[in-house]
Protein backbone atom coordinates (compact mmCIF):
# COMPACT_ATOMS: atom_id res chain seq x y z
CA UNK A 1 0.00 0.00 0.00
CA UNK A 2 0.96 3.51 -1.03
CA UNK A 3 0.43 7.11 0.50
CA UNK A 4 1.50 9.76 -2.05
CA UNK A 5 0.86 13.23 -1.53
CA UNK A 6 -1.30 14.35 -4.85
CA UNK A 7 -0.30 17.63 -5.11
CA UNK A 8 3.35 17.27 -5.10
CA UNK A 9 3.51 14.01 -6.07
CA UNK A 10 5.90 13.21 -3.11
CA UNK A 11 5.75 9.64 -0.78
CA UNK A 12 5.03 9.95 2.31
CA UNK A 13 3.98 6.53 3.63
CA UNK A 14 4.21 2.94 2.01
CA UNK A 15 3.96 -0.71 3.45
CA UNK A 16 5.20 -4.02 1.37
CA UNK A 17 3.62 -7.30 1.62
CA UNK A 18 4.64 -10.14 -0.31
CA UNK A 19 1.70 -10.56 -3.03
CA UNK A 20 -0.18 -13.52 -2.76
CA UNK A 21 -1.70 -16.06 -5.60
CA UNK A 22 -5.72 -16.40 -3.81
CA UNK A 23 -7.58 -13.14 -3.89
CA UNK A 24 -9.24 -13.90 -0.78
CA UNK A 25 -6.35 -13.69 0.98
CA UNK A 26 -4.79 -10.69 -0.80
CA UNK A 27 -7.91 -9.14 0.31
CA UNK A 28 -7.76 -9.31 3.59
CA UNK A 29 -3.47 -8.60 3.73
CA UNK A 30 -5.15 -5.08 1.72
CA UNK A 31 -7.40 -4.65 4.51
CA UNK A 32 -4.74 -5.33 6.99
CA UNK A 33 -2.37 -2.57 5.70
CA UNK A 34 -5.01 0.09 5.32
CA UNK A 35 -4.94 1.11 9.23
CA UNK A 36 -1.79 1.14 10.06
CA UNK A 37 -0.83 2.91 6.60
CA UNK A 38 -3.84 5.27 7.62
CA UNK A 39 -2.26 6.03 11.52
CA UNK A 40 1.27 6.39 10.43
CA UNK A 41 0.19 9.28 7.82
CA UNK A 42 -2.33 10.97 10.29
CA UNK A 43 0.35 11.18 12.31
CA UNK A 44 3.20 12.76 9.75
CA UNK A 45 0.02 15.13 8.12
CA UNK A 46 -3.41 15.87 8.53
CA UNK A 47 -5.39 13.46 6.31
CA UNK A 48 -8.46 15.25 4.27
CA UNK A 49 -9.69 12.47 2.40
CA UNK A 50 -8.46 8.82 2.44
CA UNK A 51 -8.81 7.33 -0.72
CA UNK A 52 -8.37 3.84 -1.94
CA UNK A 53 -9.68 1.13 -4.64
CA UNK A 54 -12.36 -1.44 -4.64
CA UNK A 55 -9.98 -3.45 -2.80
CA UNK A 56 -9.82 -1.39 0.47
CA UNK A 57 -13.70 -1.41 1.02
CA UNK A 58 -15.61 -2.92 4.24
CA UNK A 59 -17.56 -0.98 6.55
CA UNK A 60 -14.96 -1.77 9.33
CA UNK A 61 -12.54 0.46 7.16
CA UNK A 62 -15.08 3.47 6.14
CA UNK A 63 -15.68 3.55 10.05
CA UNK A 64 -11.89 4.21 10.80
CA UNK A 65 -11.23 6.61 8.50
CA UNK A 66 -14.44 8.76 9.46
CA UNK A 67 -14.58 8.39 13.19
CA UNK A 68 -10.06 7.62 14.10
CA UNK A 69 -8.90 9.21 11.28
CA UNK A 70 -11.65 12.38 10.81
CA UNK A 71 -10.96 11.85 7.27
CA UNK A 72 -13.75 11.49 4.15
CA UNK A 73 -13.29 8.08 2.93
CA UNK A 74 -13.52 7.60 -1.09
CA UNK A 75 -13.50 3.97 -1.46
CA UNK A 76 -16.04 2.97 -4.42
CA UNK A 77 -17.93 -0.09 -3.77
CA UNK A 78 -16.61 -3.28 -4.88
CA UNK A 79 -20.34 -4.34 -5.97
CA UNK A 80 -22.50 -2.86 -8.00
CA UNK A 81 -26.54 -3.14 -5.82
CA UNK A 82 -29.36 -1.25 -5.02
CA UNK A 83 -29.49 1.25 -2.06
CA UNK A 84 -31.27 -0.39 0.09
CA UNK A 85 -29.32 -3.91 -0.56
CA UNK A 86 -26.26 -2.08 0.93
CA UNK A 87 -24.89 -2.68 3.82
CA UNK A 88 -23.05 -0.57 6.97
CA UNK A 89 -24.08 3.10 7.14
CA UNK A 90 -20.65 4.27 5.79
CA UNK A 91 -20.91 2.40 3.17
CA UNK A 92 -24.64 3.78 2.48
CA UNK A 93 -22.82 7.41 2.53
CA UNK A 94 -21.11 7.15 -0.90
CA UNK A 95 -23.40 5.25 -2.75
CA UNK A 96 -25.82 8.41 -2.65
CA UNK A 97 -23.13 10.71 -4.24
CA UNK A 98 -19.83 9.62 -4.69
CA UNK A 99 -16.97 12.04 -5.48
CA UNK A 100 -15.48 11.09 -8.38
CA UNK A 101 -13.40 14.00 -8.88
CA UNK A 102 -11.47 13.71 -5.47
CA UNK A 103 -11.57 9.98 -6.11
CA UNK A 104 -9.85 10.42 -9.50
CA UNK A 105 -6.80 12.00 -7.24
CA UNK A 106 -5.78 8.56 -7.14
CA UNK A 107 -4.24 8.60 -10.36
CA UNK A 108 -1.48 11.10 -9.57
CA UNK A 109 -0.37 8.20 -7.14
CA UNK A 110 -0.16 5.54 -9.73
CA UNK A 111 1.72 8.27 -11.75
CA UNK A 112 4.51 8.22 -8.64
CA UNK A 113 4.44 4.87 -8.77
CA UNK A 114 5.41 4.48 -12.57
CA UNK A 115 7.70 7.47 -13.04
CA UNK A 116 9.70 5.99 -9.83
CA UNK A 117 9.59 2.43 -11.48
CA UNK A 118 10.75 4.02 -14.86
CA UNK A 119 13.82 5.95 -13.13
CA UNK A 120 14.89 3.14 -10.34
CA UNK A 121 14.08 -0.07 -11.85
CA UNK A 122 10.79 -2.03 -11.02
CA UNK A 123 12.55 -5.49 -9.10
CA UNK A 124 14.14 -5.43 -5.75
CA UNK A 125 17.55 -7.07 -5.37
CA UNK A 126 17.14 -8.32 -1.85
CA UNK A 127 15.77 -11.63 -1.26
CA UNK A 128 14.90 -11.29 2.55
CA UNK A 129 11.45 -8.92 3.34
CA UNK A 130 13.06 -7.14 5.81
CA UNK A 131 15.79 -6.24 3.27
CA UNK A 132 13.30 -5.37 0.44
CA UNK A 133 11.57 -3.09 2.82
CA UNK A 134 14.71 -1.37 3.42
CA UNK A 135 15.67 -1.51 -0.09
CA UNK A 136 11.84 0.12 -0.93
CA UNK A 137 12.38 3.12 1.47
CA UNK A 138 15.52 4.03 0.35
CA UNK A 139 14.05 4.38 -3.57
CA UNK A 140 10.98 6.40 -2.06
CA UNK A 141 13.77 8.95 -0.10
CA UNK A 142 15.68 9.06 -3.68
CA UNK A 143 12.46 9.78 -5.31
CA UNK A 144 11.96 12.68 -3.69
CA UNK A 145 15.16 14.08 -3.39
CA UNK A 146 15.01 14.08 -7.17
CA UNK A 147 11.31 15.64 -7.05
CA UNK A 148 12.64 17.96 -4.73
CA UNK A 149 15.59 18.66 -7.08
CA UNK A 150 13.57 19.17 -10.21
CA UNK A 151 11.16 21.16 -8.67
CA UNK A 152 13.85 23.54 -7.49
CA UNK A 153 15.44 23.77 -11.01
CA UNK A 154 12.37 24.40 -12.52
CA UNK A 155 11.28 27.03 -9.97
CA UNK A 156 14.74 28.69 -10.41
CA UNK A 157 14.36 28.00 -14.25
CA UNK A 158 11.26 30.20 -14.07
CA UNK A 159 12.46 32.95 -12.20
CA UNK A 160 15.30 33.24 -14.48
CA UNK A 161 13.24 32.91 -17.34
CA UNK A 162 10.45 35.83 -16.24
CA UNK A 163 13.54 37.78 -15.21
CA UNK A 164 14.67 37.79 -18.85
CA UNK A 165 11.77 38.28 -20.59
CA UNK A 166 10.85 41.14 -17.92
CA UNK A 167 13.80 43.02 -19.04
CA UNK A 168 13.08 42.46 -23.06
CA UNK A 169 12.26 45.76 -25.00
CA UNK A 170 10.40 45.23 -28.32
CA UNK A 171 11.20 48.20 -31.08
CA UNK A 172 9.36 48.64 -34.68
């Protein structure tokens, strides 16, 4: 599981688990990481909206991130009924009106997630978990330094730029 800031595009928070070959089980590792992924970032930033795929949803987890967390939870359903054949009030909440256009914030994460595969390879070397963890954090920390970096240079960039062109006089 991955916490990306979708603004800047920076990580923040991430959690490995080996994948697994039954969904059943995958399901419930996802539902396992969302809390303690969820905690760890309320306590870095303050969390406006915690939002996650079809994967993350179960009543138990809307509940959290309204009533622990104080955050709106965007998780879409992971079936498609009726109203009133929906279960758990926080799970009633979304199926009235669901934001799609905070929920579509989610992208910019899966952007992260490519662009860092792309630059720093997408296989870990390490064969241990506890060494592919460490191997994970360090690629999120040189991530952003080079986020960091390029934002900088294009800030500066800018300036220099609208310096320039500040100074230009046009004659005819």
């Amino acid at each position: 599981m991955v916490e990306a800031e979708s603004d800047t595009q920076f990580w923040r928070n991430c959690d490995i688990r080996r994948a697994s070959y039954r969904l059943a089980l995958f399901v419930q590792q996802s539902n396992k990481t969302f809390k303690p992924i969820l905690r760890k970032t309320k306590n870095i930033i303050d969390v406006e909206n915690a939002t996650a795929d079809k994967g993350y949803d179960s009543e138990e987890n809307h509940r959290f991130a309204h009533k622990e967390i104080g955050a709106n939870s965007v998780i879409p359903l992971r079936y498609e009924v009726p109203l009133n054949r929906t279960t758990g009030f926080y799970r009633r909440k979304p199926k009235r009106s669901f934001p799609y256009d905070i929920y579509h914030q989610r992208s910019k994460v899966e952007t992260v997630n490519s662009v860092q595969k792309r630059k720093f390879g997408d296989e870990l070397n390490s064969r241990l978990l506890k060494m592919q963890r460490r191997e994970m954090k360090v690629t999120d920390v040189v991530y952003n330094i080079h986020r960091y970096i390029n934002h900088f240079v294009s800030v500066c960039l800018g300036f220099l730029q609208s310096q320039h062109f500040k100074n230009l006089t046009v004659t005819v």
